[in-house]
N, C-alpha and C. Protein backbone atom coordinates (compact mmCIF):
# COMPACT_ATOMS: atom_id res chain seq x y z
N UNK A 1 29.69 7.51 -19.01
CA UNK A 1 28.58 8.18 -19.65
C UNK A 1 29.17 9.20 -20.63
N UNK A 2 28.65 9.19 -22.13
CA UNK A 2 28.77 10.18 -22.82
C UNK A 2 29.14 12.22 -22.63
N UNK A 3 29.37 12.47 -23.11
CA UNK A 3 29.17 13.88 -22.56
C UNK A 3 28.02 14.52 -23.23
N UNK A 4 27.51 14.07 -24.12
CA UNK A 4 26.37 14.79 -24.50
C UNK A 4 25.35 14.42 -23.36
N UNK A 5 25.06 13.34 -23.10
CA UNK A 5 24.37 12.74 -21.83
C UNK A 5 24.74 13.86 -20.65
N UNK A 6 26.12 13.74 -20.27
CA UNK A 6 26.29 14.65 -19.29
C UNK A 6 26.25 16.23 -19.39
N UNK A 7 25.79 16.69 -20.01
CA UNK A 7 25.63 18.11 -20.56
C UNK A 7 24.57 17.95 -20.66
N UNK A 8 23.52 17.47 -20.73
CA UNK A 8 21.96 17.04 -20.50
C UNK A 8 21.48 17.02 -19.21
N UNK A 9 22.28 15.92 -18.69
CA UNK A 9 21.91 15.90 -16.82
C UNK A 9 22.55 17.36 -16.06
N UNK A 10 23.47 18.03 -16.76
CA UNK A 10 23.54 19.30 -16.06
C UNK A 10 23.08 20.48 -16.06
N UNK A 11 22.05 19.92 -17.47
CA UNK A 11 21.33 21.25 -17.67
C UNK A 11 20.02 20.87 -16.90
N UNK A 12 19.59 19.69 -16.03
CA UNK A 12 18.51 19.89 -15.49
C UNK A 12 18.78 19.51 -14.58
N UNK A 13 19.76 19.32 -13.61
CA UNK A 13 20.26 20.21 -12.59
C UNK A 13 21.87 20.78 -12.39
N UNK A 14 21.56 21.91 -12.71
CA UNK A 14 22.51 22.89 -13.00
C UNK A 14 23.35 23.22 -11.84
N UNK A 15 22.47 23.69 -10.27
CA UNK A 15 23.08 23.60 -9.29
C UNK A 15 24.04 22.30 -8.81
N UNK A 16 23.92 21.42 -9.21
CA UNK A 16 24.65 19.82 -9.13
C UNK A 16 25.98 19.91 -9.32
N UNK A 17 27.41 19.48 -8.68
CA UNK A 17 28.74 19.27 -9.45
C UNK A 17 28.25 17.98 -10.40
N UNK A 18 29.25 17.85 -11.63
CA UNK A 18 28.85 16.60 -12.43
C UNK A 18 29.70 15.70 -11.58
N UNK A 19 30.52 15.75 -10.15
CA UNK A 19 30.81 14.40 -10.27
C UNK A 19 29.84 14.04 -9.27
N UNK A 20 28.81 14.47 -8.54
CA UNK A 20 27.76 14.10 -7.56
C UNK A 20 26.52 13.43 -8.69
N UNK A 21 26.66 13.44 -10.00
CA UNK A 21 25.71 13.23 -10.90
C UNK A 21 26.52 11.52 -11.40
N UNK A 22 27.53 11.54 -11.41
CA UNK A 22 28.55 10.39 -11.67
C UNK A 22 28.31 9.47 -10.66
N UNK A 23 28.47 10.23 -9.40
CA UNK A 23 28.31 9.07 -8.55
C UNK A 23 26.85 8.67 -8.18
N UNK A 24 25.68 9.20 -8.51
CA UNK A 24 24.67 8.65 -8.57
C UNK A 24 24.40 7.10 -9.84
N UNK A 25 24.85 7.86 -10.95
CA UNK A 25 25.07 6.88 -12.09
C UNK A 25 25.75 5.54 -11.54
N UNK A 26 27.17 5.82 -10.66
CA UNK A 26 27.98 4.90 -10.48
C UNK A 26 27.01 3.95 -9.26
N UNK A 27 26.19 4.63 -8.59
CA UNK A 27 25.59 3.61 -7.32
C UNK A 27 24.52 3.16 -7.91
N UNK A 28 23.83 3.46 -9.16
CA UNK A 28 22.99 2.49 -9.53
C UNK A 28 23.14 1.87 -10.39
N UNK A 29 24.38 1.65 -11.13
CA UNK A 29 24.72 0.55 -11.72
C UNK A 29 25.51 -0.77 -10.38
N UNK A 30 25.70 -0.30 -9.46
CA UNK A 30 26.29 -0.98 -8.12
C UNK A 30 25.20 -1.55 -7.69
N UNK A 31 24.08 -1.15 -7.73
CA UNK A 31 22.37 -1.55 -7.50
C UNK A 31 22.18 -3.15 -8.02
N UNK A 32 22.49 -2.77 -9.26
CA UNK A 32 22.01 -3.86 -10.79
C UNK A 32 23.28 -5.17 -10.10
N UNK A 33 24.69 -4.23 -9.84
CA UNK A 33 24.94 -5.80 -9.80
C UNK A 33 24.73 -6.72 -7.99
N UNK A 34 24.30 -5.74 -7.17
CA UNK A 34 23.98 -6.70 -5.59
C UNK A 34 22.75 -7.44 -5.86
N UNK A 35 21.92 -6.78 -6.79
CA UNK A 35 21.00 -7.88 -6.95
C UNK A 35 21.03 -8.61 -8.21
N UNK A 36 22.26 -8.85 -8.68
CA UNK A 36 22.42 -10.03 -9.31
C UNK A 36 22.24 -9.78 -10.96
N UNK A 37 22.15 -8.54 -11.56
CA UNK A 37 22.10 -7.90 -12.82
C UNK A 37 23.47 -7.63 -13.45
N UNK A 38 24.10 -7.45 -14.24
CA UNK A 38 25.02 -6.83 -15.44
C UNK A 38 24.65 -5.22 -15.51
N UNK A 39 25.62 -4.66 -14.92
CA UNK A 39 25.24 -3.17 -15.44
C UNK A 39 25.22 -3.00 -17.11
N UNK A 40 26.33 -3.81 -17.33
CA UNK A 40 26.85 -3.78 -18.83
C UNK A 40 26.13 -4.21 -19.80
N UNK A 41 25.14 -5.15 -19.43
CA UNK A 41 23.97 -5.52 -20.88
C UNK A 41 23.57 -4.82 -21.50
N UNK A 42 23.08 -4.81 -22.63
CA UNK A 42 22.93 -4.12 -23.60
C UNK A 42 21.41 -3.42 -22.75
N UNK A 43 20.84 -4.07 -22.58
CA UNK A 43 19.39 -3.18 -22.05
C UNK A 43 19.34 -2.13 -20.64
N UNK A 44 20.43 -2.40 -20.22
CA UNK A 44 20.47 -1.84 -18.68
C UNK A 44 21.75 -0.64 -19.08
N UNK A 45 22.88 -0.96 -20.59
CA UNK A 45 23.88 0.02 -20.30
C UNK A 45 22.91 1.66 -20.15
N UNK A 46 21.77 2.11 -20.50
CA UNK A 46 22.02 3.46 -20.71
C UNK A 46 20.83 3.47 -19.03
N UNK A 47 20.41 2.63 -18.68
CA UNK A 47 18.81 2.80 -17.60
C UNK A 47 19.43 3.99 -16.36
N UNK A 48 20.76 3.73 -16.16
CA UNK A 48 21.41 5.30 -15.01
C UNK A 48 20.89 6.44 -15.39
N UNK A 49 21.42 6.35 -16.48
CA UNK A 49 20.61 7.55 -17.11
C UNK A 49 19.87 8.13 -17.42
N UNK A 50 18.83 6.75 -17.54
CA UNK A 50 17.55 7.54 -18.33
C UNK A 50 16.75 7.44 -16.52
N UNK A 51 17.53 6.94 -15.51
CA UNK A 51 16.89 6.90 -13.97
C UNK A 51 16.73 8.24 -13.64
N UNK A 52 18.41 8.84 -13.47
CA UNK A 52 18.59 9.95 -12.96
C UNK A 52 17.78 11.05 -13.86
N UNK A 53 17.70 10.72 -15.22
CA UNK A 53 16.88 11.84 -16.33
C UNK A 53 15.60 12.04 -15.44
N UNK A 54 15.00 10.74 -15.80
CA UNK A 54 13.25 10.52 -15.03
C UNK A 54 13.26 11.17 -13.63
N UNK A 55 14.06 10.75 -12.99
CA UNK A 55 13.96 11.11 -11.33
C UNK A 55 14.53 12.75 -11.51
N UNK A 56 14.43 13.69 -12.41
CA UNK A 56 14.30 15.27 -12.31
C UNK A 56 13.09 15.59 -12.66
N UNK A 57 12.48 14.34 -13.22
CA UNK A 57 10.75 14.60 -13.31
C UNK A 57 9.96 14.78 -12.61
N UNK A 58 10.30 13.28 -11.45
CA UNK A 58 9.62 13.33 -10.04
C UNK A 58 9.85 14.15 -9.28
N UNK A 59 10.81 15.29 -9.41
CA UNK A 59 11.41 15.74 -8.63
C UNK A 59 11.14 17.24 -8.86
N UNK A 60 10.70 17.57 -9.94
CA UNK A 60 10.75 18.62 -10.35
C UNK A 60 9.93 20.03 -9.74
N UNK A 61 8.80 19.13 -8.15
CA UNK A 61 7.89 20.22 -7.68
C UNK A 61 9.12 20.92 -6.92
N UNK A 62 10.47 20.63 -6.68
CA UNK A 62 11.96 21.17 -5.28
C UNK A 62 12.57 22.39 -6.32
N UNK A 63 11.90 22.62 -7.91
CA UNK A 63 12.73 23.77 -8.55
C UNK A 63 11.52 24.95 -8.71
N UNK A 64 10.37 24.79 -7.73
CA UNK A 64 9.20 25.53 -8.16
C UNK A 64 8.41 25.91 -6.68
N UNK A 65 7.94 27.02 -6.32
CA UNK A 65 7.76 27.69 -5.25
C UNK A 65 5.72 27.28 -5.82
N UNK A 66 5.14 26.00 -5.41
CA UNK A 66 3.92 26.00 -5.95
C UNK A 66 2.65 26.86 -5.75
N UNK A 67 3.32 27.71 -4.78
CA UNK A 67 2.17 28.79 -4.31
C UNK A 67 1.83 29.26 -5.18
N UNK A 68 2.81 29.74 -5.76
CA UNK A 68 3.14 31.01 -6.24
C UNK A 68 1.56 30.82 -8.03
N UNK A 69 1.55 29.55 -8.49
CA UNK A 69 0.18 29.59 -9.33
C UNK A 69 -1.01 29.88 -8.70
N UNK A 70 -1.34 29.98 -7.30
CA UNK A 70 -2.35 30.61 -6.91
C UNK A 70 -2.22 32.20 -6.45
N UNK A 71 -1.68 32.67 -7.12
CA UNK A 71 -1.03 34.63 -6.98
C UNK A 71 -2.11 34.82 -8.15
N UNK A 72 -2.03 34.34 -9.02
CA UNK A 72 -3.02 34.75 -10.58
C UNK A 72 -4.41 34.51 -9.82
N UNK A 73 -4.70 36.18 -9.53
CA UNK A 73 -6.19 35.69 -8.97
C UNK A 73 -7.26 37.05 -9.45
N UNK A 74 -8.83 37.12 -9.37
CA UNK A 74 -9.58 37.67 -10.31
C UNK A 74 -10.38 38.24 -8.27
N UNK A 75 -11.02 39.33 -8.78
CA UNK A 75 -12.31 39.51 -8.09
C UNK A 75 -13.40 38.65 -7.77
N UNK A 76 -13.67 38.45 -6.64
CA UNK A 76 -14.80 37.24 -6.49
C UNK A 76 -16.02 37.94 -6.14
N UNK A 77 -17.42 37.24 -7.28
CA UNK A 77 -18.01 37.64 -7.51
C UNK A 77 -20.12 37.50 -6.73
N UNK A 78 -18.95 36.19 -5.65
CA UNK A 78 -19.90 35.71 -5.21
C UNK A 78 -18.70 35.13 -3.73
N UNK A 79 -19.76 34.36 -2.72
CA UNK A 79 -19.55 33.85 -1.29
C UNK A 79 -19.61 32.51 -1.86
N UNK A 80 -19.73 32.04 -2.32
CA UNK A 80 -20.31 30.47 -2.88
C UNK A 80 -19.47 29.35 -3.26
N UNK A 81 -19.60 28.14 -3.01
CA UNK A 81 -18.98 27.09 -2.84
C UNK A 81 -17.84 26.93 -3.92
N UNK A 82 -16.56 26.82 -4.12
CA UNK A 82 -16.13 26.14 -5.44
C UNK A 82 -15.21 25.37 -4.94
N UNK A 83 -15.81 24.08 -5.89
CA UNK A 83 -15.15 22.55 -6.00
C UNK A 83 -14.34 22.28 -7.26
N UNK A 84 -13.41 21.47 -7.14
CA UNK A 84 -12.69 21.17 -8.27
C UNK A 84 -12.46 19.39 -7.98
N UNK A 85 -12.81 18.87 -8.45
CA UNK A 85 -12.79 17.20 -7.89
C UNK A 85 -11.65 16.63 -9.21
N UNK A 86 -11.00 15.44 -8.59
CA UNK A 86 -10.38 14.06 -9.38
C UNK A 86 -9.63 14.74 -10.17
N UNK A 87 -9.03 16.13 -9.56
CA UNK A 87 -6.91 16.56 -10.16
C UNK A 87 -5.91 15.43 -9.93
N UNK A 88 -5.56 14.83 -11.06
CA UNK A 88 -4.95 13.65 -10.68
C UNK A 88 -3.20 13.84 -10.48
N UNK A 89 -2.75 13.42 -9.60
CA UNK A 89 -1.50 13.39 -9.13
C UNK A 89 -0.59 12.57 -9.34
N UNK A 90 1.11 12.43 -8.97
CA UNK A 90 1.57 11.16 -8.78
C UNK A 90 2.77 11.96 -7.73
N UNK A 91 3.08 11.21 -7.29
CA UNK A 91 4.15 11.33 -5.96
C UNK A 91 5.29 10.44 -5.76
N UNK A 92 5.85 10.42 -5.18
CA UNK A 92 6.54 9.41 -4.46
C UNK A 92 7.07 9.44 -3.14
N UNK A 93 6.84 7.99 -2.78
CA UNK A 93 7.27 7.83 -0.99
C UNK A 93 8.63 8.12 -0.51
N UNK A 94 8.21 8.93 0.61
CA UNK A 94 10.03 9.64 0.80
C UNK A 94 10.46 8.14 1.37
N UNK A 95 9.88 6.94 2.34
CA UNK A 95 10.12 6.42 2.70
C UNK A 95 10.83 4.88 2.40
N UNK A 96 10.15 4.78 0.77
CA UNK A 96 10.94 3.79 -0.36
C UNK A 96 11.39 4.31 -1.67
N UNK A 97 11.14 5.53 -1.82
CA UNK A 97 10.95 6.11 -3.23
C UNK A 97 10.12 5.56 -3.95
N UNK A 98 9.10 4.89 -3.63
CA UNK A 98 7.94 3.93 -4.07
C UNK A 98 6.83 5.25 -4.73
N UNK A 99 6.46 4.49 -6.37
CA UNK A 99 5.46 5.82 -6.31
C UNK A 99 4.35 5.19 -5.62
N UNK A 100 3.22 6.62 -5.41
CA UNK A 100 1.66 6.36 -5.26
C UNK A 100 1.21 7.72 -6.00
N UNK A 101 -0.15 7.23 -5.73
CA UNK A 101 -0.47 8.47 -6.98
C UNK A 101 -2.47 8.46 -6.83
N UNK A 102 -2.68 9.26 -7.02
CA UNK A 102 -4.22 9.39 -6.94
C UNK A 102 -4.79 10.71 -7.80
N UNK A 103 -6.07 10.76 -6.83
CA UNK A 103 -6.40 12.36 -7.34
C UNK A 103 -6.81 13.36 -5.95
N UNK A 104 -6.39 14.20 -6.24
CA UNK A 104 -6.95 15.34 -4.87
C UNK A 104 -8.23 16.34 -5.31
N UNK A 105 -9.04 16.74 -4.23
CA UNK A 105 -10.25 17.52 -4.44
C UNK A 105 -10.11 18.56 -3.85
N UNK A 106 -10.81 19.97 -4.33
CA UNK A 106 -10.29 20.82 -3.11
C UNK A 106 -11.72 21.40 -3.36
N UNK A 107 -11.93 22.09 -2.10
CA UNK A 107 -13.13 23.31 -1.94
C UNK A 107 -13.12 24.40 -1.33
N UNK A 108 -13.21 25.52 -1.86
CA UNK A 108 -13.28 26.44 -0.60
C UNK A 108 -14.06 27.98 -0.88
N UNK A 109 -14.78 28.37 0.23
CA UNK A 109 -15.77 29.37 -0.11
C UNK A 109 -14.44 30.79 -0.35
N UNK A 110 -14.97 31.85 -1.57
CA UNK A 110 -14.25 32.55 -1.41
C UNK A 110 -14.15 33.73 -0.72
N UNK A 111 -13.14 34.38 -0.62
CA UNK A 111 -13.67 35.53 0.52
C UNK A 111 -13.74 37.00 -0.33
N UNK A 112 -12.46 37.08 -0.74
CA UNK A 112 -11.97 38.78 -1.78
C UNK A 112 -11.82 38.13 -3.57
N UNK A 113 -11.05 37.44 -3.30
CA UNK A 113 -10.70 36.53 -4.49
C UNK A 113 -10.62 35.06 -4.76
N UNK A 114 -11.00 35.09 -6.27
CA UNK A 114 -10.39 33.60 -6.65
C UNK A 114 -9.53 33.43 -7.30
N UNK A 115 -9.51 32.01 -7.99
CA UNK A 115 -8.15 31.75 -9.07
C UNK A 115 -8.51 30.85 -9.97
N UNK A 116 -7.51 30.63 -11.37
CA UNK A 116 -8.11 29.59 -12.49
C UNK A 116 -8.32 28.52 -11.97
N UNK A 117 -9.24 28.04 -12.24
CA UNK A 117 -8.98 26.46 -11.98
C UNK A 117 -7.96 25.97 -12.80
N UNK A 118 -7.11 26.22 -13.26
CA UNK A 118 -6.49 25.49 -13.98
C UNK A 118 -4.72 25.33 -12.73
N UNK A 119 -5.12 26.24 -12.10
CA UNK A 119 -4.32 26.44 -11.18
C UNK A 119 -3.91 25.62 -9.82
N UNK A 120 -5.33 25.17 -9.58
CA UNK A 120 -5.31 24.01 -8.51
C UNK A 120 -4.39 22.62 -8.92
N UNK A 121 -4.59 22.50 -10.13
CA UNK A 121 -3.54 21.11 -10.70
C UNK A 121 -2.22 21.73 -10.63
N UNK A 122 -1.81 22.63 -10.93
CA UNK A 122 -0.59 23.03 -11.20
C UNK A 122 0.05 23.32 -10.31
N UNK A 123 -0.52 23.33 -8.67
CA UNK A 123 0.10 24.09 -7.45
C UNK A 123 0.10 22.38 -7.14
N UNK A 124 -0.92 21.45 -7.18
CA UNK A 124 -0.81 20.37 -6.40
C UNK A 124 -0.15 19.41 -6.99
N UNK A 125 0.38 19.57 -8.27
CA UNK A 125 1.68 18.89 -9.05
C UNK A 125 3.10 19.33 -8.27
N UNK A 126 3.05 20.65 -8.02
CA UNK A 126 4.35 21.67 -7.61
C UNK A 126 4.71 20.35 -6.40
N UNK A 127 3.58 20.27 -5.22
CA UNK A 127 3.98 19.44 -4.04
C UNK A 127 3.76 18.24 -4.58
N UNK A 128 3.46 17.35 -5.22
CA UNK A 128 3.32 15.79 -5.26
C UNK A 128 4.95 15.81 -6.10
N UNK A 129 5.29 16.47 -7.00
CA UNK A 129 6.61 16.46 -7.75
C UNK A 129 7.64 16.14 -6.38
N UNK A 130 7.73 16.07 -5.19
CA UNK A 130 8.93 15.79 -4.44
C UNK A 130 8.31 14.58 -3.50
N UNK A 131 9.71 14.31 -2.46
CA UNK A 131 9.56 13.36 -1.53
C UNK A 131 8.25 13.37 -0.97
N UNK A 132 7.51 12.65 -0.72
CA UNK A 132 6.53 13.03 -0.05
C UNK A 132 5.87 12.21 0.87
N UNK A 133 5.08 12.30 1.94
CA UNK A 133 4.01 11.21 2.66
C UNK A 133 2.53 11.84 2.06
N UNK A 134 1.42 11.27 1.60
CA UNK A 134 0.18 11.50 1.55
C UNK A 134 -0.06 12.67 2.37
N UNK A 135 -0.10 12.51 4.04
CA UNK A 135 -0.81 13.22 5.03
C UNK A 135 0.01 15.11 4.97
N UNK A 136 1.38 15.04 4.75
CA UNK A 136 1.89 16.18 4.44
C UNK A 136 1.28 16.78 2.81
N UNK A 137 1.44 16.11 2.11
CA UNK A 137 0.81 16.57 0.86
C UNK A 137 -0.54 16.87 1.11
N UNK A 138 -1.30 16.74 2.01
CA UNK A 138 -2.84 17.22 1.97
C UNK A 138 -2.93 18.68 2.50
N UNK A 139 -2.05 18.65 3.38
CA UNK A 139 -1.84 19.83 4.57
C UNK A 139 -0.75 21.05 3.86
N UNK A 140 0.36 20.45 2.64
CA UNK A 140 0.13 21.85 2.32
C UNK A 140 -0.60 22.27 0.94
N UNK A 141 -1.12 21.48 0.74
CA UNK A 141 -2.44 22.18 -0.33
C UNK A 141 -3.22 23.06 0.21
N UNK A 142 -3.59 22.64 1.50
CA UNK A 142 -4.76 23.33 2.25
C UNK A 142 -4.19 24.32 2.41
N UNK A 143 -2.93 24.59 3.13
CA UNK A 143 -2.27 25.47 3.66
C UNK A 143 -2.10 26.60 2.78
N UNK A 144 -1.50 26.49 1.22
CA UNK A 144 -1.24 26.88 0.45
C UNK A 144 -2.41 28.21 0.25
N UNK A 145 -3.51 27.01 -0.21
CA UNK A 145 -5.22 27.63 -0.39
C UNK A 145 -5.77 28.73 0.34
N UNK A 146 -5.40 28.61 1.75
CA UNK A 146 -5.82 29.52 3.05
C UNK A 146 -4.76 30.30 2.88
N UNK A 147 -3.67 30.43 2.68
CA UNK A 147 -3.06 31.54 2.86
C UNK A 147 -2.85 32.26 1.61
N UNK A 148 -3.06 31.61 0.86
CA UNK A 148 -2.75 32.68 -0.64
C UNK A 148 -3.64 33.02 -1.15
N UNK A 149 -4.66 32.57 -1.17
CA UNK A 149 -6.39 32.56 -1.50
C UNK A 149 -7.26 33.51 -0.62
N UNK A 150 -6.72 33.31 0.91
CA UNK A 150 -7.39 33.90 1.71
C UNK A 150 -8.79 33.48 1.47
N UNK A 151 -9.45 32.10 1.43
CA UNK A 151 -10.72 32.20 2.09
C UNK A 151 -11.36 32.22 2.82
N UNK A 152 -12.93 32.17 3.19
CA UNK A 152 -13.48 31.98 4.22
C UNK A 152 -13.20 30.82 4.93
N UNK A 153 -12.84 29.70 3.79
CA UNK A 153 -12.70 28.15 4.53
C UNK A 153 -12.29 27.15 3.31
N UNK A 154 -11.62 26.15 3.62
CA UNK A 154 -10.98 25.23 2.55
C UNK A 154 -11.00 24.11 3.20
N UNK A 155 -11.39 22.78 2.11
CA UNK A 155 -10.75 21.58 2.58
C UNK A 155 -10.34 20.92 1.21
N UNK A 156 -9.25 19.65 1.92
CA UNK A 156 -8.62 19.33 0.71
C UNK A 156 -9.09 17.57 0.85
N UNK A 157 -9.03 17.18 0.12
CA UNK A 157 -8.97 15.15 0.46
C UNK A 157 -8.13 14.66 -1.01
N UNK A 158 -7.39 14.33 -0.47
CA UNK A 158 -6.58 13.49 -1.53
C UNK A 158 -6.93 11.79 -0.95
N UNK A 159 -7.13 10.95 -2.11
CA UNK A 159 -7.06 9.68 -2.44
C UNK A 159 -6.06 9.08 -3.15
N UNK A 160 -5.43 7.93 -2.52
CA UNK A 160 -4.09 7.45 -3.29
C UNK A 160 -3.91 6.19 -2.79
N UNK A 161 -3.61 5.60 -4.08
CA UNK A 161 -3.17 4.20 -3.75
C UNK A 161 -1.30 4.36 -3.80
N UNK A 162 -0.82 3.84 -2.80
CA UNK A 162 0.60 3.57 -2.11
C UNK A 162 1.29 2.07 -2.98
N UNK A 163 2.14 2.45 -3.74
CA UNK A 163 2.83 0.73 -4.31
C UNK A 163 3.63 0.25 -2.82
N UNK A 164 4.33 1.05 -2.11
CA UNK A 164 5.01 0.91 -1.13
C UNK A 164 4.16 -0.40 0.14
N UNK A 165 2.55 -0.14 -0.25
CA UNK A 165 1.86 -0.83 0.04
C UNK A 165 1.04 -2.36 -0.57
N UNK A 166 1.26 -1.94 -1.97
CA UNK A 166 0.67 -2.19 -2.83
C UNK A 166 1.31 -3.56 -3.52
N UNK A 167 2.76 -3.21 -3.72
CA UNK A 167 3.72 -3.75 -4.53
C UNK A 167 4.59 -4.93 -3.64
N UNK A 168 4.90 -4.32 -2.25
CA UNK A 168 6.04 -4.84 -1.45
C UNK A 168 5.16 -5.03 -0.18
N UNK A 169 5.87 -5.13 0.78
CA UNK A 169 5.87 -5.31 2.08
C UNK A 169 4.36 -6.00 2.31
N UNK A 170 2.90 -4.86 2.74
CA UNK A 170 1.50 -5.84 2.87
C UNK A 170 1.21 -6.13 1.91
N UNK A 171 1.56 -6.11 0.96
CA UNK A 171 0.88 -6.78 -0.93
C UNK A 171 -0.41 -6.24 -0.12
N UNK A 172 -1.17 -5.06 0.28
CA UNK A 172 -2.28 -5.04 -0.23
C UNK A 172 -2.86 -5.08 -1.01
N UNK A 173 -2.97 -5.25 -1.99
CA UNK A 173 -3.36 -5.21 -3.35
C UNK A 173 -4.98 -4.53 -3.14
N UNK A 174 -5.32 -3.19 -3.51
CA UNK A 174 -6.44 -2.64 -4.13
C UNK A 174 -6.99 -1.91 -2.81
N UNK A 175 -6.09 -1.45 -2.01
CA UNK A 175 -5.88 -0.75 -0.79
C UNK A 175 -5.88 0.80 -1.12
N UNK A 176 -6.59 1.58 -0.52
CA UNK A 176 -5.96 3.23 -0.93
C UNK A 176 -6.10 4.21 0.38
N UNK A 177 -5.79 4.92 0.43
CA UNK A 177 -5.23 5.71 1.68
C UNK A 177 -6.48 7.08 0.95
N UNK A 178 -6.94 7.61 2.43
CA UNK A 178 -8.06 9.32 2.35
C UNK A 178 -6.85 9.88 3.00
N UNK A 179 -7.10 11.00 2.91
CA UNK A 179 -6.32 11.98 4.06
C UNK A 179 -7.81 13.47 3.98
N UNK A 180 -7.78 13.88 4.88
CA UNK A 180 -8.45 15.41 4.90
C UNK A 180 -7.78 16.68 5.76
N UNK A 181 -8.13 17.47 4.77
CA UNK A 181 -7.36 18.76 5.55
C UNK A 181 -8.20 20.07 5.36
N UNK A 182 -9.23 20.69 6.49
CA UNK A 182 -9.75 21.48 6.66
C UNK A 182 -8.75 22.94 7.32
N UNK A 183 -9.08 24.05 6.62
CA UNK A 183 -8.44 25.35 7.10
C UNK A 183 -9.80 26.19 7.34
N UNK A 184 -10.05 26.92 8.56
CA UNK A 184 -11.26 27.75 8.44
C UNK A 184 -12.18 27.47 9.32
N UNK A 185 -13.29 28.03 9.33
CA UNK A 185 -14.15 27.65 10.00
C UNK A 185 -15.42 26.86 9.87
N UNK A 186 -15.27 26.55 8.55
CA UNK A 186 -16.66 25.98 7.82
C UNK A 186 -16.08 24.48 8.05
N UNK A 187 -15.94 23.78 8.55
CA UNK A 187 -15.83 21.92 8.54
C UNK A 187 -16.55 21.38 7.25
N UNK A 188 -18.22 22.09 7.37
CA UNK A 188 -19.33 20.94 6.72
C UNK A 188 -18.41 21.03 4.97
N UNK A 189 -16.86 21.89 4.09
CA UNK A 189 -16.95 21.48 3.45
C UNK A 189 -16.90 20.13 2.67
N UNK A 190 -16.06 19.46 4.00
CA UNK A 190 -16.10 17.82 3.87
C UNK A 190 -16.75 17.48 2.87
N UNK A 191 -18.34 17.46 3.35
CA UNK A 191 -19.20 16.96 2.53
C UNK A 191 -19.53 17.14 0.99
N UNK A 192 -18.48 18.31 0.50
CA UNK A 192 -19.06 18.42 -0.60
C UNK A 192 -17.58 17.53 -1.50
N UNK A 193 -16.78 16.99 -0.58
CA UNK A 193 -15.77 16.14 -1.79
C UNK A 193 -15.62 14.85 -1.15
N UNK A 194 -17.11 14.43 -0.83
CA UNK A 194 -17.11 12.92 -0.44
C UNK A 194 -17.84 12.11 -1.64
């Protein structure tokens, strides 16, 4: 690999030695050839690269503390319901590195304060950006919400279709996974992100 390339991959991850960045490069061109590919073709010489580039994308919620966008918060001016529906996500399976991807809803009555909405996407990018299972990604949104938000009550439901499911193993094809995650005492918000 070039060094301009590699002076690229070390500036987005910096904590990394470059030869732990080499030997990622080096095992997925080792990939291409067990299943029967040319690392060396013209279309596949630079794909290490542009893998390991992409995969600091997916990866990028492990350099960001996502709470921390729900700290920007205002006086609440009311007790009253707020919904934010179909924040769309993408993830990937810690279990294939398979993506899935959906949208999550959240609700929750407030208690002292609120926050932008613009904020709910940006905290629930922070956690879908790493390894993940669906059912953990629901639980710390919620978690997040109730403790930094402090409301009366929160629930979260994320919807996602799984390739891991989708693509390979059950070919479900057009299959999608709920998850719900209530914090609080109010349950009935269920109902308002069904």
């Amino acid at each position: 690999m070039d060094q301009i390339k590699k002076t690229y991959l070390g500036e987005l991850y910096p904590e990394v030695d470059e030869t732990k960045i080499d030997e990622v490069v080096t095992g997925i061109e080792s990939l291409f050839e067990i299943i029967g590919e040319d690392p060396n073709r013209e279309g596949l010489q630079d794909t290490p690269y542009r893998f390991v580039k992409a995969f600091a994308e997916y990866s990028q919620g492990y350099r960001e503390d996502p709470r921390k966008h729900l700290e920007t918060q205002f006086a609440a001016e009311s007790h009253d319901i707020v919904v934010v529906k179909d924040i769309p996500f993408e993830s990937l399976c810690e279990h294939h590195l398979a993506r899935f991807h959906g949208v999550a809803h959240v609700a929750y009555i407030p208690n002292d304060k609120i926050t932008g909405l613009s904020k709910f996407p940006r905290m629930i990018n922070g956690y879908a950006r790493r390894l993940q299972v669906q059912e953990r990604l629901t639980a710390q949104v919620a978690d997040a919400i109730f403790e930094v938000l402090n409301p009366e009550a929160c629930a979260v439901v994320i919807e996602a279709t799984h390739s891991c499911m989708t693509a390979r193993g059950a070919m479900a094809h057009g299959s999608s996974t709920k998850t719900f995650a209530v914090r609080g005492a109010d349950r009935n918000l269920l109902t308002y992100l069904n």
